[in-house]
C-alpha atoms as a PDB file:
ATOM      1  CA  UNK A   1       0.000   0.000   0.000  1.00  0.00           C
ATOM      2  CA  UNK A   2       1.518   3.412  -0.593  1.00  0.00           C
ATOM      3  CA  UNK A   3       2.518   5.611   2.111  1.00  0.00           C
ATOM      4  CA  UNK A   4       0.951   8.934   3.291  1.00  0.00           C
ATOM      5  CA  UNK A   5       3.327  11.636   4.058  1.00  0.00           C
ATOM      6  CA  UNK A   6       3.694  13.328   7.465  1.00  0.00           C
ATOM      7  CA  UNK A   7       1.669  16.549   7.849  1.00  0.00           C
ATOM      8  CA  UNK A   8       5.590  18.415   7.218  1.00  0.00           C
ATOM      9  CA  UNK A   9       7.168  15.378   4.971  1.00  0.00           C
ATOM     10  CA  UNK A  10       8.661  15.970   1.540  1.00  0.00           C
ATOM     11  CA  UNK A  11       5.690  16.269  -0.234  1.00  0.00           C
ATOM     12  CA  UNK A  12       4.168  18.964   1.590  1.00  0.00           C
ATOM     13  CA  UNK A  13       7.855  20.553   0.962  1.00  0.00           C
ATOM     14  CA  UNK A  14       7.814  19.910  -2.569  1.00  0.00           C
ATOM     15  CA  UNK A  15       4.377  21.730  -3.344  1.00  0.00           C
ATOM     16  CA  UNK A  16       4.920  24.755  -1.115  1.00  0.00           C
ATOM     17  CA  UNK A  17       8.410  25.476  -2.351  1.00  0.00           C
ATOM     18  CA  UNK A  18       7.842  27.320  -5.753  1.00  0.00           C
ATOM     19  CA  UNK A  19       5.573  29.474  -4.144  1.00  0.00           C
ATOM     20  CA  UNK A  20       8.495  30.250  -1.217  1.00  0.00           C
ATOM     21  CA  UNK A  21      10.989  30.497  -3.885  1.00  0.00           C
ATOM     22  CA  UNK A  22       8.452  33.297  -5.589  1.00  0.00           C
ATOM     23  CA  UNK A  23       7.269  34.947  -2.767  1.00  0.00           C
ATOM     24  CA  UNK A  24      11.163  35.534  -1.899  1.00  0.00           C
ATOM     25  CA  UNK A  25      11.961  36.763  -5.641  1.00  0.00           C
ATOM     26  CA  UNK A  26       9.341  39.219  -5.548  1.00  0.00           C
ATOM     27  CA  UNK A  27      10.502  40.373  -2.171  1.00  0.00           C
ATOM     28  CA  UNK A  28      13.776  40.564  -3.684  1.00  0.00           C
ATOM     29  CA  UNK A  29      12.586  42.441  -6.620  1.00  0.00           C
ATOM     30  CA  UNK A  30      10.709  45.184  -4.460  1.00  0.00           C
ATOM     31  CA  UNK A  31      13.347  45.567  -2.274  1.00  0.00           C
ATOM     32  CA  UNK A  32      15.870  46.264  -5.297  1.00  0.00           C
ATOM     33  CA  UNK A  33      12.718  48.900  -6.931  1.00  0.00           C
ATOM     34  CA  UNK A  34      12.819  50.914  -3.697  1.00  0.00           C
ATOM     35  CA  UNK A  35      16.267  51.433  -3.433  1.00  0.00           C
ATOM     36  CA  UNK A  36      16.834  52.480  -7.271  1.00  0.00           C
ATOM     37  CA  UNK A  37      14.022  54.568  -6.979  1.00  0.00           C
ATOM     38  CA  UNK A  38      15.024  55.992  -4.143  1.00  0.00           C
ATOM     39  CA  UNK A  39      15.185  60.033  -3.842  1.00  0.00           C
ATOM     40  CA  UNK A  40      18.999  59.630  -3.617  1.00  0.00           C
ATOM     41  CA  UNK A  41      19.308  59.031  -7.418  1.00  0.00           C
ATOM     42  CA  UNK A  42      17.173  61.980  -8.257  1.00  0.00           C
ATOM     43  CA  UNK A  43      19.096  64.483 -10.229  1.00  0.00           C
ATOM     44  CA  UNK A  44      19.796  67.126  -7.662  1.00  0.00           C
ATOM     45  CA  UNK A  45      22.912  68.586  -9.351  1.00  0.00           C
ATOM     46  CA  UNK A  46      22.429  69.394 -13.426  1.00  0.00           C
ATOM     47  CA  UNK A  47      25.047  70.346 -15.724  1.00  0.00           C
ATOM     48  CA  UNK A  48      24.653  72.015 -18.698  1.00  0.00           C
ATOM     49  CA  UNK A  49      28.112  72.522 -21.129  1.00  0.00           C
ATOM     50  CA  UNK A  50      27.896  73.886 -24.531  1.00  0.00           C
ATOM     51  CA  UNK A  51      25.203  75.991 -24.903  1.00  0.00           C
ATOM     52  CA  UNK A  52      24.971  79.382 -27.587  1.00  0.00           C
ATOM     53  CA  UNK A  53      21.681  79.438 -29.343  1.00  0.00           C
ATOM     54  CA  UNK A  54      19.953  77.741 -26.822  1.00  0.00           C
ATOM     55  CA  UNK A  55      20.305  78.502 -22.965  1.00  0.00           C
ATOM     56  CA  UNK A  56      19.953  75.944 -20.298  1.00  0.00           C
ATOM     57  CA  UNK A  57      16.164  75.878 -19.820  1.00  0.00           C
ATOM     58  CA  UNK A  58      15.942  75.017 -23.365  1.00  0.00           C
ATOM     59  CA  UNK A  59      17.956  72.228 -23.226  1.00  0.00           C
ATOM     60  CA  UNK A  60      16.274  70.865 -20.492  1.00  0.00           C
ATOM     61  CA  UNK A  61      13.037  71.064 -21.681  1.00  0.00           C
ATOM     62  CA  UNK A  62      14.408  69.596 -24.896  1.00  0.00           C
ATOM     63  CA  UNK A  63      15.963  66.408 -22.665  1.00  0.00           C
ATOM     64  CA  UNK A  64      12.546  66.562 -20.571  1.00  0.00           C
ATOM     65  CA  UNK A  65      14.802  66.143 -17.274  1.00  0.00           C
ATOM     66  CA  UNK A  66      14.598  67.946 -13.998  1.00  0.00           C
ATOM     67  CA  UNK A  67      15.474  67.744 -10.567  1.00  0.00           C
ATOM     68  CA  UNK A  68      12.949  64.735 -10.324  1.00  0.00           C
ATOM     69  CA  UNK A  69      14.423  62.934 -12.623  1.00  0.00           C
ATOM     70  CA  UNK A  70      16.149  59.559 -11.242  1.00  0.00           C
ATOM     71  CA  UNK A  71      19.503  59.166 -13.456  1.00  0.00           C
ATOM     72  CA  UNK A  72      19.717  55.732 -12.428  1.00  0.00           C
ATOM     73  CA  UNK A  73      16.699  54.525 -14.681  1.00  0.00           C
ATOM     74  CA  UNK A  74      17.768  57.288 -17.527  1.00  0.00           C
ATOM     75  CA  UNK A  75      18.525  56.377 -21.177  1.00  0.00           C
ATOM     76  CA  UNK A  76      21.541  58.862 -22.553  1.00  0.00           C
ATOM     77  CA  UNK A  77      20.942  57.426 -25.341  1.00  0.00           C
ATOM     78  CA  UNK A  78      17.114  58.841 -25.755  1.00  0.00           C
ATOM     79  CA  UNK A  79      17.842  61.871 -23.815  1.00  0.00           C
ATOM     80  CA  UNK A  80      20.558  62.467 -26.780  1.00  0.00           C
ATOM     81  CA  UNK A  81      17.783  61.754 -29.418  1.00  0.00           C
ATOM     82  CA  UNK A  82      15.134  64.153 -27.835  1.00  0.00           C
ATOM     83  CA  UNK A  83      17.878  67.155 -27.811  1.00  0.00           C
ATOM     84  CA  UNK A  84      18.983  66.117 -31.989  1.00  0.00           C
ATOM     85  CA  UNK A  85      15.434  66.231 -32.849  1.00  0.00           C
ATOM     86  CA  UNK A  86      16.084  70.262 -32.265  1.00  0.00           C
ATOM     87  CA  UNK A  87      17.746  71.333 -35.839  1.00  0.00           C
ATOM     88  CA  UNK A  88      20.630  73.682 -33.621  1.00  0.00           C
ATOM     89  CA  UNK A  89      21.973  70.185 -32.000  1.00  0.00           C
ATOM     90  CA  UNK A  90      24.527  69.076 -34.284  1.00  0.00           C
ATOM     91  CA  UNK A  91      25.253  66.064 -30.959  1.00  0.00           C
ATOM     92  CA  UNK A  92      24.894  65.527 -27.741  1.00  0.00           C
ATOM     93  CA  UNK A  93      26.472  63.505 -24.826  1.00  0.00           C
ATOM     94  CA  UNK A  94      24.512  62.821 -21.349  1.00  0.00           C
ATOM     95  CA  UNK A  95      27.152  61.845 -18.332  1.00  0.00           C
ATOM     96  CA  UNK A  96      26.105  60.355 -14.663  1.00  0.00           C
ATOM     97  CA  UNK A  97      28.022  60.621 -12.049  1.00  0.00           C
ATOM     98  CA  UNK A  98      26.049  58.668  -9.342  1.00  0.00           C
ATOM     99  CA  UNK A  99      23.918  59.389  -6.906  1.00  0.00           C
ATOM    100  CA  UNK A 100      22.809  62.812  -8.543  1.00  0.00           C
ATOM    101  CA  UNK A 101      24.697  64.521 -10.635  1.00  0.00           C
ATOM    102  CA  UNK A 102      23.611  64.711 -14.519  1.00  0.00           C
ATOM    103  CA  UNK A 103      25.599  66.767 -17.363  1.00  0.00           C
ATOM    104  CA  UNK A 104      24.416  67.128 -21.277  1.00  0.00           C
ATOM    105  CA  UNK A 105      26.961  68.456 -23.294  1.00  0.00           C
ATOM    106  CA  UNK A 106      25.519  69.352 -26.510  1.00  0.00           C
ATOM    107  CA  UNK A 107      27.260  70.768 -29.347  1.00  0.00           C
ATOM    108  CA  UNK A 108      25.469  73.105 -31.338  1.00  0.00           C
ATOM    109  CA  UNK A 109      24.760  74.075 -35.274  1.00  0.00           C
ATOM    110  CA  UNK A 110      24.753  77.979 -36.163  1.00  0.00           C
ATOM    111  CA  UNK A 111      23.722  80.348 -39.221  1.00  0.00           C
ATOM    112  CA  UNK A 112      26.423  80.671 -41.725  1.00  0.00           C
ATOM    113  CA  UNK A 113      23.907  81.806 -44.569  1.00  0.00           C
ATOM    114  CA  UNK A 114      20.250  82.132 -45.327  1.00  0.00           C
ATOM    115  CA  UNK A 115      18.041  81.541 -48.550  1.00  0.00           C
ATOM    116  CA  UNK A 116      14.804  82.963 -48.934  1.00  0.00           C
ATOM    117  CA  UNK A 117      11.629  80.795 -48.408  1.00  0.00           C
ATOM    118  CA  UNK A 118       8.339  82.249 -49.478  1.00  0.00           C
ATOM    119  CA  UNK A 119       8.090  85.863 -47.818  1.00  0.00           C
ATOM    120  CA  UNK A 120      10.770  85.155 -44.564  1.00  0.00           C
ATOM    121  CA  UNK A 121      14.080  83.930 -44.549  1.00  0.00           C
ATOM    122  CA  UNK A 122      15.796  80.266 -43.976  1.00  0.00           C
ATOM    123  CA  UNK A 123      18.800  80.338 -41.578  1.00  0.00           C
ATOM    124  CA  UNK A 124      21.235  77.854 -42.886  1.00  0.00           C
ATOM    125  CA  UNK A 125      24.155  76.002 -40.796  1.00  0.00           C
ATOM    126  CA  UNK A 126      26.872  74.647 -42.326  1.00  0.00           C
ATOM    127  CA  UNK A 127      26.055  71.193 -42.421  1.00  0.00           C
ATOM    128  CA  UNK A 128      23.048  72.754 -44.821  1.00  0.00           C
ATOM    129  CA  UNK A 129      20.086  71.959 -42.410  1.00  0.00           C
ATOM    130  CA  UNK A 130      17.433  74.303 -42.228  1.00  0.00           C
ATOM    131  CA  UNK A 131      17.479  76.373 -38.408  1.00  0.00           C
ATOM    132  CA  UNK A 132      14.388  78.644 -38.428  1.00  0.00           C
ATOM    133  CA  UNK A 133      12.637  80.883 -40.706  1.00  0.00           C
ATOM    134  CA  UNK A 134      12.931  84.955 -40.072  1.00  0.00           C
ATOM    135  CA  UNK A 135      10.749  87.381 -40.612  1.00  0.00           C
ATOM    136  CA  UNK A 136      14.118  89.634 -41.749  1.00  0.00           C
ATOM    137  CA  UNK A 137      17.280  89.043 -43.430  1.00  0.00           C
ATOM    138  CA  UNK A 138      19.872  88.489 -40.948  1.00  0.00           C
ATOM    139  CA  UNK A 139      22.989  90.801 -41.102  1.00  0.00           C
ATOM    140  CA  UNK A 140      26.498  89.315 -42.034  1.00  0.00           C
ATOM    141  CA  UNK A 141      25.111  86.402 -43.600  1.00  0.00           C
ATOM    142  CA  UNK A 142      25.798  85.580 -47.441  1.00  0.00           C
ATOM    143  CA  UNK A 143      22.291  85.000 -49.463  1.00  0.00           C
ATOM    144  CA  UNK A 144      22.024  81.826 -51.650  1.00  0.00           C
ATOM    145  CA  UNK A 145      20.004  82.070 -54.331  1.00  0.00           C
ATOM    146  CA  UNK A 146      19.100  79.825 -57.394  1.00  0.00           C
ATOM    147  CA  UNK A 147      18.228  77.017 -54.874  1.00  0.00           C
ATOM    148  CA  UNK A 148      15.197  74.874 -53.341  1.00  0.00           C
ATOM    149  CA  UNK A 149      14.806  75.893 -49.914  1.00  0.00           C
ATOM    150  CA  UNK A 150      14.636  72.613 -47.495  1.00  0.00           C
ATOM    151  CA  UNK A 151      12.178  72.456 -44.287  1.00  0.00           C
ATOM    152  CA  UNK A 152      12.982  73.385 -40.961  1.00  0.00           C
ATOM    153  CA  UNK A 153      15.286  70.801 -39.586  1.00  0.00           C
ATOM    154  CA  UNK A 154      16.336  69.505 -43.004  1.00  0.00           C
ATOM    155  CA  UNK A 155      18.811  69.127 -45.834  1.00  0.00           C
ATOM    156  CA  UNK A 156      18.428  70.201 -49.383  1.00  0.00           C
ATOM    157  CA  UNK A 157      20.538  68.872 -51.931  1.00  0.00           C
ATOM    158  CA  UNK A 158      21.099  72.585 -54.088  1.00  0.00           C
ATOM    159  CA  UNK A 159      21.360  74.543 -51.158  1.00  0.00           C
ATOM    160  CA  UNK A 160      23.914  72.225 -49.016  1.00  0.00           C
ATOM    161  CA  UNK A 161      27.077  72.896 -50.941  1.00  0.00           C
ATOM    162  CA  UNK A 162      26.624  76.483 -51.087  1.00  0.00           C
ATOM    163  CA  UNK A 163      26.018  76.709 -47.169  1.00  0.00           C
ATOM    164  CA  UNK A 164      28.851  74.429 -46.565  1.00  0.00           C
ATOM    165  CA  UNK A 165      31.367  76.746 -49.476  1.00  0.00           C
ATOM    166  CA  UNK A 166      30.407  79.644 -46.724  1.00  0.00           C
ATOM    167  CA  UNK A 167      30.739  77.307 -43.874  1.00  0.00           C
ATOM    168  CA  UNK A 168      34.378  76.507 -44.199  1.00  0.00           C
ATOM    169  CA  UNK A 169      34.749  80.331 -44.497  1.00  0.00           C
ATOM    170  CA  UNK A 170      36.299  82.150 -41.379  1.00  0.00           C
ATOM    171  CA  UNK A 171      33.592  85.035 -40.436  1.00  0.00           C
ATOM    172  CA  UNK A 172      35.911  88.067 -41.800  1.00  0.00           C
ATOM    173  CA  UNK A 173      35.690  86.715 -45.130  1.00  0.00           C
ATOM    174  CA  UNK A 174      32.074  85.267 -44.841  1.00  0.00           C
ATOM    175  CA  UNK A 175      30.908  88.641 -43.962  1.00  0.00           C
ATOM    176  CA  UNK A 176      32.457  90.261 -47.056  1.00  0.00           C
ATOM    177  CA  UNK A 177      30.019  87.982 -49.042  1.00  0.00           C
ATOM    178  CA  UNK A 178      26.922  89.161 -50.390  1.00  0.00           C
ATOM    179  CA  UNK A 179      25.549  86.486 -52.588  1.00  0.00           C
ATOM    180  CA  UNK A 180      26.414  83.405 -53.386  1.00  0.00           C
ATOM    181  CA  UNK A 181      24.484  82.297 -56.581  1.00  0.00           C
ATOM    182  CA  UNK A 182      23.807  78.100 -57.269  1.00  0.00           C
ATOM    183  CA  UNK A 183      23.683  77.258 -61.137  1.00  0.00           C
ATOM    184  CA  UNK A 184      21.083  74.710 -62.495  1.00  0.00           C
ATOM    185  CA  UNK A 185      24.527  72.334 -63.440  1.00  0.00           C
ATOM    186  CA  UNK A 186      24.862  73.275 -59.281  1.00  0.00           C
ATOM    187  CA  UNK A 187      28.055  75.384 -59.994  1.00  0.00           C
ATOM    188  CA  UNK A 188      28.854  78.214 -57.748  1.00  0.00           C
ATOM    189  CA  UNK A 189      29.450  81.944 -57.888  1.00  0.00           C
ATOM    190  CA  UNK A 190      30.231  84.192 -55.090  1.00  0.00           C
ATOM    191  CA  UNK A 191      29.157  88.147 -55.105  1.00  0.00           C
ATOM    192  CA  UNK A 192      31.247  90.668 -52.551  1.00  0.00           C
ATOM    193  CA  UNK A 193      29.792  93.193 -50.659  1.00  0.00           C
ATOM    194  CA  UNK A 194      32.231  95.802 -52.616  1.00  0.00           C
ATOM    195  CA  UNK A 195      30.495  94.624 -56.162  1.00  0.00           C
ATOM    196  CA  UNK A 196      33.477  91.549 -57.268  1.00  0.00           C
ATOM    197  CA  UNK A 197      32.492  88.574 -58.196  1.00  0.00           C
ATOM    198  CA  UNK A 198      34.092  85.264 -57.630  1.00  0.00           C
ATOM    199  CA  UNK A 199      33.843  82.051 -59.354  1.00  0.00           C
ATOM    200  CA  UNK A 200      33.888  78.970 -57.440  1.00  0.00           C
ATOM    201  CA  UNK A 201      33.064  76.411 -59.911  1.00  0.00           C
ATOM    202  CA  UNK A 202      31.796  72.871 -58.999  1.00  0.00           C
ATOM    203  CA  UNK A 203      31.534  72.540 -54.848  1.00  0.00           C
ATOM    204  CA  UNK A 204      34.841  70.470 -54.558  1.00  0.00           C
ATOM    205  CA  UNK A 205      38.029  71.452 -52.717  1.00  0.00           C
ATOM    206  CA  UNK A 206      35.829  74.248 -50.670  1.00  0.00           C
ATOM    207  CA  UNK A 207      38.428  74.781 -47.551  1.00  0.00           C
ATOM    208  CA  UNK A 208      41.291  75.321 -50.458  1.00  0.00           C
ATOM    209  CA  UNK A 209      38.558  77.610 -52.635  1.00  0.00           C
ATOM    210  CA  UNK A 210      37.994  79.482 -48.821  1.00  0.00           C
ATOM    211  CA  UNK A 211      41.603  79.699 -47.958  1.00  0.00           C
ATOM    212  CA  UNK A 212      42.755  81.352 -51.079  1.00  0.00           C
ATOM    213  CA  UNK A 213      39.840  83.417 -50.834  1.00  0.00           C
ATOM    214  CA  UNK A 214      40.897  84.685 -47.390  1.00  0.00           C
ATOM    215  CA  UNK A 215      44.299  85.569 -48.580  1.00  0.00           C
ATOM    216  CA  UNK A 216      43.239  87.502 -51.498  1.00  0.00           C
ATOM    217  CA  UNK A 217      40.660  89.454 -49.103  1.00  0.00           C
ATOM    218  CA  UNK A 218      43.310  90.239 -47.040  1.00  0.00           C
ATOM    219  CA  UNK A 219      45.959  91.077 -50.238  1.00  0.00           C
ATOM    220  CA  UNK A 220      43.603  93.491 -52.011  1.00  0.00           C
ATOM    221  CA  UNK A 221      42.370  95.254 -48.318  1.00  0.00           C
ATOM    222  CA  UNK A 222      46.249  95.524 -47.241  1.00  0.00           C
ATOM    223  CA  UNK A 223      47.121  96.929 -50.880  1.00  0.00           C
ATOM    224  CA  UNK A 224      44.006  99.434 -51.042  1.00  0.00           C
ATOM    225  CA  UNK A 225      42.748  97.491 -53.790  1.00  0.00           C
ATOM    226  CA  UNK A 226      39.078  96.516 -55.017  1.00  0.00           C
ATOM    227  CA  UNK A 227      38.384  93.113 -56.022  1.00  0.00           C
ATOM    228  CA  UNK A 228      36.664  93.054 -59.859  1.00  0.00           C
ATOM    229  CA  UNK A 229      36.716  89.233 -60.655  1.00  0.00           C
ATOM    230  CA  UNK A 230      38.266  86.315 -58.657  1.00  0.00           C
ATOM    231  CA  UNK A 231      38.535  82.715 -60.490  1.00  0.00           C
ATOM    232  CA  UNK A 232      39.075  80.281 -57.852  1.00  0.00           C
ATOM    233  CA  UNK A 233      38.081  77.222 -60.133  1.00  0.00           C
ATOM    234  CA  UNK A 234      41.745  76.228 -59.524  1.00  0.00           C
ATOM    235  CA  UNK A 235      42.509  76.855 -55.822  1.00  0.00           C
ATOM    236  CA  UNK A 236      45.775  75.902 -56.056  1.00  0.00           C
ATOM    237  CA  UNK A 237      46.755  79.158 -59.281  1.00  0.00           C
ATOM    238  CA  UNK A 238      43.713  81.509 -57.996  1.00  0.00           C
ATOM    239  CA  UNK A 239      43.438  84.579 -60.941  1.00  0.00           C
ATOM    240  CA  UNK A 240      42.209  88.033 -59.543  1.00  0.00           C
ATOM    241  CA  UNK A 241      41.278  91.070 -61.220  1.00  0.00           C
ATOM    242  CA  UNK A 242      41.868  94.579 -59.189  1.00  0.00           C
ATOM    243  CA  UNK A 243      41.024  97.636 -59.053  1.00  0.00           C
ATOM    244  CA  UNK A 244      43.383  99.842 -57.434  1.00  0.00           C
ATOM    245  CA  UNK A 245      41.652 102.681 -54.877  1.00  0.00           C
ATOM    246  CA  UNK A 246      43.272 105.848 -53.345  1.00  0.00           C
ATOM    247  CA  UNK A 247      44.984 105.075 -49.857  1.00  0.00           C
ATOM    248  CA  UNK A 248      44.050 107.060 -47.181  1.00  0.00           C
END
């Protein structure tokens, strides 16, 4: 005949045991909840490096973090995508340094030229994505014209190269350019503030084409000249054409 097990015998053991061995994992598992979302992780200290267009409270409305926030459950990985999704974040970087100290260093785009879109005015970065419209041109920064204007937070294609010709620029000689003008074969030609015209050619070998434009800026100021015509098809044997102006 088979034999009945003792009120606390190994069968009674072996049916109550899963539920011990769950009752203690769940335990476990609040236990480690509560201490992680403790306040002591909360993000007392916050450390914002790298701002220019946008200030602090910007940013962190961009990352959606406070002093609230626990950095021990936080993705830097999605707080970086929230703060991209802004067209002036070229990057950003989110560091912990436990219990409570968060920084974001971002790194941000800025306007090196415009193009005009319907009655306002694209700011362009370098990279060629699209910052904000304007309701007025803004000063020191070289028009493109003869290209599709992208959206806000995008590239175009036509209007790229020229923004990234003025880009590689240093902001003396960028601000003695007026115009630059895209052909339909997407060749480039520059217009000075003082009238000359310069011809760029096809968008290759832009920081040569921008260094030799710098130093012939420079030559015709420092030689009280006026720049007629630059050909900087060539970057490496630049041609210029000068007028020569009273010193005074």
């Amino acid at each position: 005949m088979p034999r009945a097990d003792s009120g606390t015998g190994e069968g009674t053991w072996r049916r109550r045991a899963p539920i011990a061995v769950a009752i203690v994992l769940v335990l476990a598992a609040a236990a480690v909840y509560a201490a992680t979302a403790s306040p002591l992780f909360r993000a007392r200290t916050l450390n914002v490096e790298g701002t220019g267009k946008l200030g602090r409270a910007q940013i962190l409305h961009l990352a959606q973090i406070d002093t609230t926030t626990n950095i021990l459950w936080l993705s830097g990985s999605t707080v970086s995508g929230r703060l991209m999704a802004s067209p002036w974040v070229r990057s950003a970087t989110v560091t912990k340094s436990y219990p409570s100290t968060l920084t974001i260093s971002v790194v941000e785009r800025s306007a090196v030229a415009a193009t005009e879109s319907g009655d306002s005015w694209l700011a362009l970065a370098a990279d060629g994505t699209a910052l904000e419209l304007l309701k007025k041109m803004p000063p020191g920064l070289p028009l493109i014209v003869g290209a599709a204007s992208p959206a806000i937070g995008r590239l175009s294609a036509e209007t790229t190269p020229a923004a990234t010709a003025v880009g590689l620029m240093n902001e003396e000689t960028r601000s003695q350019v007026e115009k630059v003008v895209v052909a339909p074969d997407g060749t480039l030609r520059l217009f000075l503030v003082g009238g000359g015209r310069v011809e760029y050619g096809e968008a290759v070998e832009l920081k040569d084409k921008a260094d030799s434009l710098s130093g012939i800026l420079s030559w015709a100021q420092e030689n009280h000249s006026r720049i007629r015509t630059v050909d900087l098809t060539a970057p490496a044997a630049p041609a210029a054409k000068v007028t020569k102006t009273a010193s005074t």
